[in-house]
Protein backbone atom coordinates (compact mmCIF):
# COMPACT_ATOMS: atom_id res chain seq x y z
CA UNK A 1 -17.81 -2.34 -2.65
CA UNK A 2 -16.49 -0.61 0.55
CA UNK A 3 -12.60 -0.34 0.81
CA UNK A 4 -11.41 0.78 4.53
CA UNK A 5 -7.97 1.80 4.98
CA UNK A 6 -5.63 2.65 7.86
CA UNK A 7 -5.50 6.08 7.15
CA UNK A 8 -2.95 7.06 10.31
CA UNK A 9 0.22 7.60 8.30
CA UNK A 10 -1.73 9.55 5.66
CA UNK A 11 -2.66 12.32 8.31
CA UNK A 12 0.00 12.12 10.57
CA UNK A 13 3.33 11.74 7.97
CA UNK A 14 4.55 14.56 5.71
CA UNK A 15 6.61 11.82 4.22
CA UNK A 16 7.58 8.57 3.37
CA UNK A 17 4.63 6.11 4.50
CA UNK A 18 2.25 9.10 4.22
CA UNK A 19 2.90 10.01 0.81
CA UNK A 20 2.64 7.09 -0.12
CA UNK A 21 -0.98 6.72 1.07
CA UNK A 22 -2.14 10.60 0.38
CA UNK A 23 -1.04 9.35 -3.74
CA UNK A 24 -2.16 6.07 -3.66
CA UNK A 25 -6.30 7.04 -2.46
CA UNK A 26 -6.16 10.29 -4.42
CA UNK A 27 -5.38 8.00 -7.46
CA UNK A 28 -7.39 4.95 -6.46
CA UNK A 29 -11.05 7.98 -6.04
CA UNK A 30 -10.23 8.65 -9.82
CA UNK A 31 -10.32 5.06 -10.87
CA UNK A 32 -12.82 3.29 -8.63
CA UNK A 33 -16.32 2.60 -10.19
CA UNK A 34 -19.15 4.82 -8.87
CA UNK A 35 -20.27 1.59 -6.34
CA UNK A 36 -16.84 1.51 -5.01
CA UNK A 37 -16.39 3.98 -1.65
CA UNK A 38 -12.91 4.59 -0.12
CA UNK A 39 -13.22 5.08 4.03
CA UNK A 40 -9.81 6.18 5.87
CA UNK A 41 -9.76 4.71 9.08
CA UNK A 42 -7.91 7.13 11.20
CA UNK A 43 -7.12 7.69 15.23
CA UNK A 44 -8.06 11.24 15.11
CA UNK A 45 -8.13 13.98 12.42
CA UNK A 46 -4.19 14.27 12.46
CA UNK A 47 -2.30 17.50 10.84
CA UNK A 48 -4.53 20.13 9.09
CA UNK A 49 -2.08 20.17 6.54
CA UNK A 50 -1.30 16.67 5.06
CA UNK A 51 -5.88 16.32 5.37
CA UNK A 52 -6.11 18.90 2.78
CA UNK A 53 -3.57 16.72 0.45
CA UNK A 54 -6.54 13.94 0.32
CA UNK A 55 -8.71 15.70 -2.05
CA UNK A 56 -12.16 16.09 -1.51
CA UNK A 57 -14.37 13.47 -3.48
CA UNK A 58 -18.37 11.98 -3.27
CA UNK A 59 -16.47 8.41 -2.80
CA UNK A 60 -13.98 8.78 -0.07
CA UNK A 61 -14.29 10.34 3.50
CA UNK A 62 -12.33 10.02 6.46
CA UNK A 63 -13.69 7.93 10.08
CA UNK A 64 -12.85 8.13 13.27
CA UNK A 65 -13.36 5.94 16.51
CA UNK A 66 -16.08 5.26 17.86
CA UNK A 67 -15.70 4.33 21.27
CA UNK A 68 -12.52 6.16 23.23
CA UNK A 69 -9.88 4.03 23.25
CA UNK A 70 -6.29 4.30 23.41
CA UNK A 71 -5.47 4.99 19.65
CA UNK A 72 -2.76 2.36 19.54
CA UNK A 73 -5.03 0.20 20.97
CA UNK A 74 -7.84 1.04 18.51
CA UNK A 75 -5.37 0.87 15.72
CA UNK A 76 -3.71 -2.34 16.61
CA UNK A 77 -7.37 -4.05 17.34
CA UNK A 78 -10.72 -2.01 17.96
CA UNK A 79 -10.99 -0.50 14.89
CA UNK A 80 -12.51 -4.29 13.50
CA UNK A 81 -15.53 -3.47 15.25
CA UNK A 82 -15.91 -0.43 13.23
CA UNK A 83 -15.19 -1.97 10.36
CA UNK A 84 -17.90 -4.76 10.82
CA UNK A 85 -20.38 -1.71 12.00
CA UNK A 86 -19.58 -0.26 8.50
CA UNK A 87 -20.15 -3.23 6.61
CA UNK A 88 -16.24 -2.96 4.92
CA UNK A 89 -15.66 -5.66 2.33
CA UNK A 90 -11.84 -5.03 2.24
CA UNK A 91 -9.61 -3.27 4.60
CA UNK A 92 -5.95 -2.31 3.18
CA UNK A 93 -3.01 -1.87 5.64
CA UNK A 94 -1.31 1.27 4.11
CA UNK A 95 2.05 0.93 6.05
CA UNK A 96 2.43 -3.18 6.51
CA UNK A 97 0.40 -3.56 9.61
CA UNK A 98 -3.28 -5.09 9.93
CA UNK A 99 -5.26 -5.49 13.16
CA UNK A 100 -5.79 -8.22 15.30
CA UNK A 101 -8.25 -10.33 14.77
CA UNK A 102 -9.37 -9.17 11.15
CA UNK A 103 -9.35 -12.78 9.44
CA UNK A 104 -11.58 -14.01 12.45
CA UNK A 105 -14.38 -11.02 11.14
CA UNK A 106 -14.31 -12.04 8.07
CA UNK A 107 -12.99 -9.05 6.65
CA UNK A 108 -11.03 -9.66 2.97
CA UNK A 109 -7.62 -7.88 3.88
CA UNK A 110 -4.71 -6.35 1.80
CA UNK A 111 -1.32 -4.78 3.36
CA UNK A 112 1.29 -2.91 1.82
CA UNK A 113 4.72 -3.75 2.94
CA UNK A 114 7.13 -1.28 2.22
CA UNK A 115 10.48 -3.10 3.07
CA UNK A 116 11.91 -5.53 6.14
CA UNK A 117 15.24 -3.13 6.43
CA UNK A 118 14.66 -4.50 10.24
CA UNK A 119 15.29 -7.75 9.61
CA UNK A 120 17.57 -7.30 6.68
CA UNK A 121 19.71 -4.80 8.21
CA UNK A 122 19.04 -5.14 12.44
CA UNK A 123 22.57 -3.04 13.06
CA UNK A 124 19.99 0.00 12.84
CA UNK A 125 17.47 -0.91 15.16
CA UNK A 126 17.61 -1.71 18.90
CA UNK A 127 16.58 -4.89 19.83
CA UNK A 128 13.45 -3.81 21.49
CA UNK A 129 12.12 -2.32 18.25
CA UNK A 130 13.64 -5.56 16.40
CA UNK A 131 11.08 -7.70 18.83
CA UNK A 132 8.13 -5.44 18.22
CA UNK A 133 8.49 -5.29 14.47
CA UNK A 134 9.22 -8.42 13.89
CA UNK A 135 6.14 -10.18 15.40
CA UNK A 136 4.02 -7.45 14.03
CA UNK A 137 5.32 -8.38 10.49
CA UNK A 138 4.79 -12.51 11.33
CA UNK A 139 0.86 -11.27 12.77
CA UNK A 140 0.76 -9.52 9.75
CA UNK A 141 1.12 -11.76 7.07
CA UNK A 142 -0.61 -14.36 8.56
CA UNK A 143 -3.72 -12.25 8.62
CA UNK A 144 -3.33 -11.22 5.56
CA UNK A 145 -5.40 -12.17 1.99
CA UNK A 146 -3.30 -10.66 -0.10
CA UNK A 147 0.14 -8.48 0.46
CA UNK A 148 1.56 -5.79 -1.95
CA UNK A 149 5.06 -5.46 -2.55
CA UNK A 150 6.60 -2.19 -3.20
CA UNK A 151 9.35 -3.86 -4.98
CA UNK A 152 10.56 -7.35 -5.68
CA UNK A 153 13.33 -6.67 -3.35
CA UNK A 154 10.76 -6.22 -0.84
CA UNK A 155 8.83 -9.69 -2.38
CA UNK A 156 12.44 -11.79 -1.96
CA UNK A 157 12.78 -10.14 1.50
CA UNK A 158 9.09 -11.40 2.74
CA UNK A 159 9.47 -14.84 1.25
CA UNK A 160 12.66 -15.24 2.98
CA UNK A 161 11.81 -14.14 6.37
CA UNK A 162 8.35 -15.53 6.50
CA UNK A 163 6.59 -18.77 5.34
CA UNK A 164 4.37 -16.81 2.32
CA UNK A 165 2.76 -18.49 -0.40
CA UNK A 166 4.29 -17.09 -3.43
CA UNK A 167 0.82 -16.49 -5.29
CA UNK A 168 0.18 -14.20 -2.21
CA UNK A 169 2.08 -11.41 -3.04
CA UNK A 170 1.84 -8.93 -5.70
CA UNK A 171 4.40 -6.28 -6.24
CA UNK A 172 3.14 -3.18 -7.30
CA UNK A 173 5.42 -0.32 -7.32
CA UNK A 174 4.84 2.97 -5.09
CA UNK A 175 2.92 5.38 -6.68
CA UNK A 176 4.58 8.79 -7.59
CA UNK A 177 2.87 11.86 -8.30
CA UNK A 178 4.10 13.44 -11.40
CA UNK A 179 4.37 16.88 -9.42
CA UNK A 180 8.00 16.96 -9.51
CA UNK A 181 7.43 17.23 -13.49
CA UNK A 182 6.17 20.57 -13.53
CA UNK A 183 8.99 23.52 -14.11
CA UNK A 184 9.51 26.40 -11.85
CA UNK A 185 9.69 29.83 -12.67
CA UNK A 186 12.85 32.02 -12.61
CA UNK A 187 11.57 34.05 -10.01
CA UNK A 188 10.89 30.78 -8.10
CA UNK A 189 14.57 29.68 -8.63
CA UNK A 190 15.98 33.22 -7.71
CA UNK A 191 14.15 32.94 -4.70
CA UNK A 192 14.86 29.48 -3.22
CA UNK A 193 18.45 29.95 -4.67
CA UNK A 194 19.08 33.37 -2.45
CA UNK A 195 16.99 31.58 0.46
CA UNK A 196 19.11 28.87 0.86
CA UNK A 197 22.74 30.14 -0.90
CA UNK A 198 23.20 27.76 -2.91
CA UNK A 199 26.51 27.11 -5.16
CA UNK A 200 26.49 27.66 -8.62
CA UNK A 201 27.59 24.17 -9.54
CA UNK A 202 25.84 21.13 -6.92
CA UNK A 203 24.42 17.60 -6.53
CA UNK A 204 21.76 17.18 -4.62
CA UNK A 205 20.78 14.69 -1.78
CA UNK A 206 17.27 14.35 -0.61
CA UNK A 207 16.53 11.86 2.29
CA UNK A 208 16.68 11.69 6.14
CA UNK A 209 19.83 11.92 7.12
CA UNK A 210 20.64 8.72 8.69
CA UNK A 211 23.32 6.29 8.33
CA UNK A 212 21.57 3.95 6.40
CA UNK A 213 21.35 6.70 3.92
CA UNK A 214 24.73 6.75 4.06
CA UNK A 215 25.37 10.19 2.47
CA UNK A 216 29.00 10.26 3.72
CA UNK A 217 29.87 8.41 0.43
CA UNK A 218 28.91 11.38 -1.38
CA UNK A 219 30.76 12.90 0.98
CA UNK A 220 34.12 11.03 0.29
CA UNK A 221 33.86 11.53 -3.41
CA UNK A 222 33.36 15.23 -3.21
CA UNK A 223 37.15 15.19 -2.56
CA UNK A 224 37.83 13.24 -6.18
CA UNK A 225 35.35 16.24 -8.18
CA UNK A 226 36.24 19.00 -9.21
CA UNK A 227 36.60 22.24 -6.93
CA UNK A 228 33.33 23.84 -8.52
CA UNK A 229 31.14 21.09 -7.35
CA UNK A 230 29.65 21.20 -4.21
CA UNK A 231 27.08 18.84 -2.49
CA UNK A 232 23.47 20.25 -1.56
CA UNK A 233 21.61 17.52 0.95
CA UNK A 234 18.20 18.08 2.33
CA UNK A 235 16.68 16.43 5.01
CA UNK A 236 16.18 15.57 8.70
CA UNK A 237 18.79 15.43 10.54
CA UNK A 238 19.87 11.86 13.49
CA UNK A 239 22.85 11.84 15.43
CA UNK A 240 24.60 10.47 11.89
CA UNK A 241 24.22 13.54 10.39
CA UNK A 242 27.22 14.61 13.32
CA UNK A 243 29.35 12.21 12.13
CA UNK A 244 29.30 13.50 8.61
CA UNK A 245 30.15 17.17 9.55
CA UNK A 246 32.85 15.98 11.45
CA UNK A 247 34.39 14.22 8.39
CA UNK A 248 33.49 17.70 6.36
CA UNK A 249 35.43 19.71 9.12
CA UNK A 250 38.30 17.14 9.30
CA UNK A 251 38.69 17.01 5.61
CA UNK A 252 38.44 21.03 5.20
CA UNK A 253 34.67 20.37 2.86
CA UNK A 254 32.98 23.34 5.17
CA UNK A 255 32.52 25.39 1.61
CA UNK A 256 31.82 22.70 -0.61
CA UNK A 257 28.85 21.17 1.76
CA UNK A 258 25.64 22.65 2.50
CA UNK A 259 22.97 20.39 5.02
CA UNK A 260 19.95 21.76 4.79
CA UNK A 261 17.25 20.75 7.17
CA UNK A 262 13.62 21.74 7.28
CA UNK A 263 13.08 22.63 4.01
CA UNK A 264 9.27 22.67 2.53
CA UNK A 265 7.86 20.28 0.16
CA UNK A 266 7.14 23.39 -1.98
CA UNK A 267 11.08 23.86 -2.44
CA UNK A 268 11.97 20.72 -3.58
CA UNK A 269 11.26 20.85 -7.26
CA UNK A 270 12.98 24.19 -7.47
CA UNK A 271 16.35 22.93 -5.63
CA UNK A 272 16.12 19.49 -8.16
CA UNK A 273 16.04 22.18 -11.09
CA UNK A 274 18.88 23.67 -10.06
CA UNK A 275 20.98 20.68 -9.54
CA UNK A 276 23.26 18.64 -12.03
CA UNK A 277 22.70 15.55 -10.75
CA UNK A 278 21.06 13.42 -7.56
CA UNK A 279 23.55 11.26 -5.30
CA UNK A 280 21.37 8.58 -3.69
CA UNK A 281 23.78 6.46 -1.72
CA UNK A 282 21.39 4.46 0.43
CA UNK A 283 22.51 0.95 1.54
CA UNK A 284 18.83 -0.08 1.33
CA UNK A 285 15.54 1.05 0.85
CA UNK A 286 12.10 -0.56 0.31
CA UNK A 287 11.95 1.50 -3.25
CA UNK A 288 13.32 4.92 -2.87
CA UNK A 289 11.04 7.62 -4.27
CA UNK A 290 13.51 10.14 -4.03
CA UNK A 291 15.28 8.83 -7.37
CA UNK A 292 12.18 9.21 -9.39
CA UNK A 293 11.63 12.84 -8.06
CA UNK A 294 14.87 13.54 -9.41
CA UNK A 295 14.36 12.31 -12.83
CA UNK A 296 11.06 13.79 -13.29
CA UNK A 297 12.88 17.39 -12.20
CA UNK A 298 15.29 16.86 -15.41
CA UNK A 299 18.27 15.09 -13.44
CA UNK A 300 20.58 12.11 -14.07
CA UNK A 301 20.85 9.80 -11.19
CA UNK A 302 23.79 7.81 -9.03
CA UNK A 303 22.66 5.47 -6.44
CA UNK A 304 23.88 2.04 -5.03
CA UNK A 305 23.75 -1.07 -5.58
CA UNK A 306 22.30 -3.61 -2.99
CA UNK A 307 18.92 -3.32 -2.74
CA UNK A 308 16.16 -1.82 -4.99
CA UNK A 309 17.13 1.12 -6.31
CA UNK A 310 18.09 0.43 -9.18
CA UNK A 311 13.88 -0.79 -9.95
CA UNK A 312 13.63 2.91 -8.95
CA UNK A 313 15.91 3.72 -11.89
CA UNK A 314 15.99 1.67 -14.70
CA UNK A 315 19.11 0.97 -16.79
CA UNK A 316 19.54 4.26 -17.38
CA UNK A 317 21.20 5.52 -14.04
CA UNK A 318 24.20 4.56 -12.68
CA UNK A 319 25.18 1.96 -9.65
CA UNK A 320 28.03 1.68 -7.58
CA UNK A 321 29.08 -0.18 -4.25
CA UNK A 322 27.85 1.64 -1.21
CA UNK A 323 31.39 1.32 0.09
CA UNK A 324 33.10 2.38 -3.11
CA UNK A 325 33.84 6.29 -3.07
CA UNK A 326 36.32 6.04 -5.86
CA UNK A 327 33.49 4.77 -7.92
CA UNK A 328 30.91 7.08 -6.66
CA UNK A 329 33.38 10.22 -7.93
CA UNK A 330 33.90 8.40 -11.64
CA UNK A 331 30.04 7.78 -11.98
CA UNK A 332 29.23 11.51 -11.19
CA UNK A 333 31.87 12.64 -13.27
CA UNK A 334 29.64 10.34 -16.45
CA UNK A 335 26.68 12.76 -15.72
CA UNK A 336 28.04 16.38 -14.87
CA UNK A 337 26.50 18.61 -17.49
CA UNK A 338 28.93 18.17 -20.58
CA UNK A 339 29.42 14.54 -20.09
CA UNK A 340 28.92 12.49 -23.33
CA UNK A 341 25.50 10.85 -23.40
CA UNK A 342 24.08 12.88 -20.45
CA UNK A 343 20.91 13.92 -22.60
CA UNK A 344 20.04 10.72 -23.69
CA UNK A 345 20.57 8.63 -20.22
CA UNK A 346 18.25 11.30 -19.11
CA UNK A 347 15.49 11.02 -21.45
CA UNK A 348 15.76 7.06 -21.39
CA UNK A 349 15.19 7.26 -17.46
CA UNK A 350 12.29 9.37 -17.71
CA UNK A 351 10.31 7.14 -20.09
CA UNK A 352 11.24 4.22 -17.34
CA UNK A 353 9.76 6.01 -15.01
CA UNK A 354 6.39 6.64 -16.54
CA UNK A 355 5.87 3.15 -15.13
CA UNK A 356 5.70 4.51 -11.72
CA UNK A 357 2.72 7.12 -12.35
CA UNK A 358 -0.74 7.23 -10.51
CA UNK A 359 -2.93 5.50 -12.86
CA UNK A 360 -1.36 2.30 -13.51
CA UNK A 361 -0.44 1.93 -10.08
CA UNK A 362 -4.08 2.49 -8.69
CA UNK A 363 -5.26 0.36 -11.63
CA UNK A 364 -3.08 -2.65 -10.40
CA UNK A 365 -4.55 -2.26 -6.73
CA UNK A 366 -7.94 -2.04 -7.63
CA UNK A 367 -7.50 -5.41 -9.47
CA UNK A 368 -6.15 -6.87 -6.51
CA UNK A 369 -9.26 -5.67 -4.71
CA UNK A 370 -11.96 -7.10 -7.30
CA UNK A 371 -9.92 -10.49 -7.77
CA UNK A 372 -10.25 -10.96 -3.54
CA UNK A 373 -13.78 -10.36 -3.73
CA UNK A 374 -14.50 -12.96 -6.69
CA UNK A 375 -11.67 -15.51 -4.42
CA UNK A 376 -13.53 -14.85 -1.30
């Protein structure tokens, strides 16, 4: 069996849609059968860096055009004739797009759709982007055989925005590495602590800073915590991220705030360690796998309700109204270090989690694959 993916976001994104992919065919080479090869379909060999994430393997290589075309253009169609030169039996749509005209080559297809935030919540989008989305998520899911999930808030956003079959759609949940498990050294916390300053006492925030996000909530409550606890967030930064330091500046938070921006992957686990506790105050996300690097670093989590982060987290984190800073300030009060039943919501989080790991998740996918080739 030959399994061609769009590979684009796996070389081009550090995060997000590209992790996503980079996890899912590393885990998905371990798993497959020795008659099973993995081809990533890609525009053109991408960043150095995020290539050498794929690891190397005798069943799974990368491919490139062709012919030259335009690589939106090759994405968005001409890559079917390579696929038909290649003889692919299924071709899976990474980041919820497929190409034109795949159903017409006879090509079993799977897509991954990550979340419809554009339709769900169109207040962040202009209305160009709305358009284009939109009809690429309607062309989508009409070609598609089959269509993963990433949640079954993402499954109740497809089926109400889009006639869909029920028996369709299979949710599978992102795969997570279990990197974020491993513990740093002291020398690696010394350093990254002098690199960056950081407070003695923090919660951390790890996510592009965008209003969605909504990472002024933290903000707000950090006025209702105690003096010794600061907020540590990490990410890229939008023109959102100035209306936050403006409410820091007008609300005299300068020392109890630090936005960090830029900061490697190789950092992360070691500024998790050091935390008390991850904030996660998005209004919605397709899964949000910054919750489940968190736990796996050691760390209790508050997020919001409204979406579905709290299948991220299990029972054992806590959820309050994205609007609600009051009860953002009492729920990370419940997990500061000291707080009664800290330990255990920890632990209890961490074995939800296992859910989420590499093997299961391929596992599931690869089923998917074999059950469209016995359907088709």
């Amino acid at each position: 069996m030959k399994i061609g993916f769009d590979a684009k976001r796996i070389t081009h994104n550090a995060t997000g849609l590209g992790s996503y992919g980079r996890t899912l065919v590393n885990a998905l080479a371990d798993v497959a059968p020795d008659d099973c090869q993995l081809l990533l379909y890609t525009p053109d060999k991408g960043r150095e860096e995020l290539c050498r994430q794929v690891r190397p393997c005798d069943n799974m290589r990368f491919v490139y055009p062709q012919k030259k075309l335009p690589k939106w253009l090759w994405r968005s169609k001409g890559i079917v004739n390579d696929l038909q030169r290649d003889h692919i039996d299924i071709f899976h749509g990474l980041s919820g797009e497929l190409p034109w005209g795949i159903r017409k080559a006879a090509i079993g297809s799977v897509v991954t759709i990550h979340d419809l935030i554009f339709l769900r919540h169109p207040e962040y989008y202009s209305r160009i982007d709305r358009l284009i989305y939109r009809r690429k998520f309607l062309q989508t899911v009409s070609e598609a055989d089959r269509i993963i999930a990433i949640s079954e808030c993402t499954k109740r956003d497809i089926m109400h925005y889009a006639d869909v079959d029920e028996a369709k759609i299979s949710v599978v949940y992102q795969s997570c590495s279990t990197f974020f498990k491993l513990r740093e050294g002291e020398d690696k916390l010394q350093d990254v602590n002098a690199r960056y300053m950081l407070p003695p006492r923090y919660i951390v925030n790890v996510g592009t800073i965008e209003e969605r996000k909504n990472i002024l909530l933290a903000v707000k409550a950090l006025r209702r915590l105690p003096q010794d606890i600061a907020l540590v967030v990490v990410g890229k930064a939008t023109p959102y991220c100035d209306k936050v330091r403006q409410y820091i500046a007008d609300n005299g938070l300068q020392q109890r705030v630090k936005i960090l921006h830029g900061v490697p992957n190789s950092y992360l686990p070691a500024l998790y360690q050091m935390a008390e506790a991850c904030v996660y105050p998005s209004r919605y996300e397709g899964f949000g796998i910054p919750i489940i690097e968190a736990i796996q670093s050691g760390l209790p989590v508050v997020a919001c309700t409204g979406s579905c982060l709290e299948e991220a987290g299990g029972p054992d984190c806590l959820y309050v109204d994205p609007d609600d800073d009051e009860a953002m300030a009492q729920a990370i009060r419940r997990v500061l270090k000291g707080s009664d039943g800290r330990d255990n919501r920890i632990a209890k989080a961490q074995q939800y989690i296992t859910r989420f790991e590499n093997s299961n998740v391929a596992q599931q996918v690869l089923d998917i694959y074999r059950q469209l080739r016995i359907d088709n």
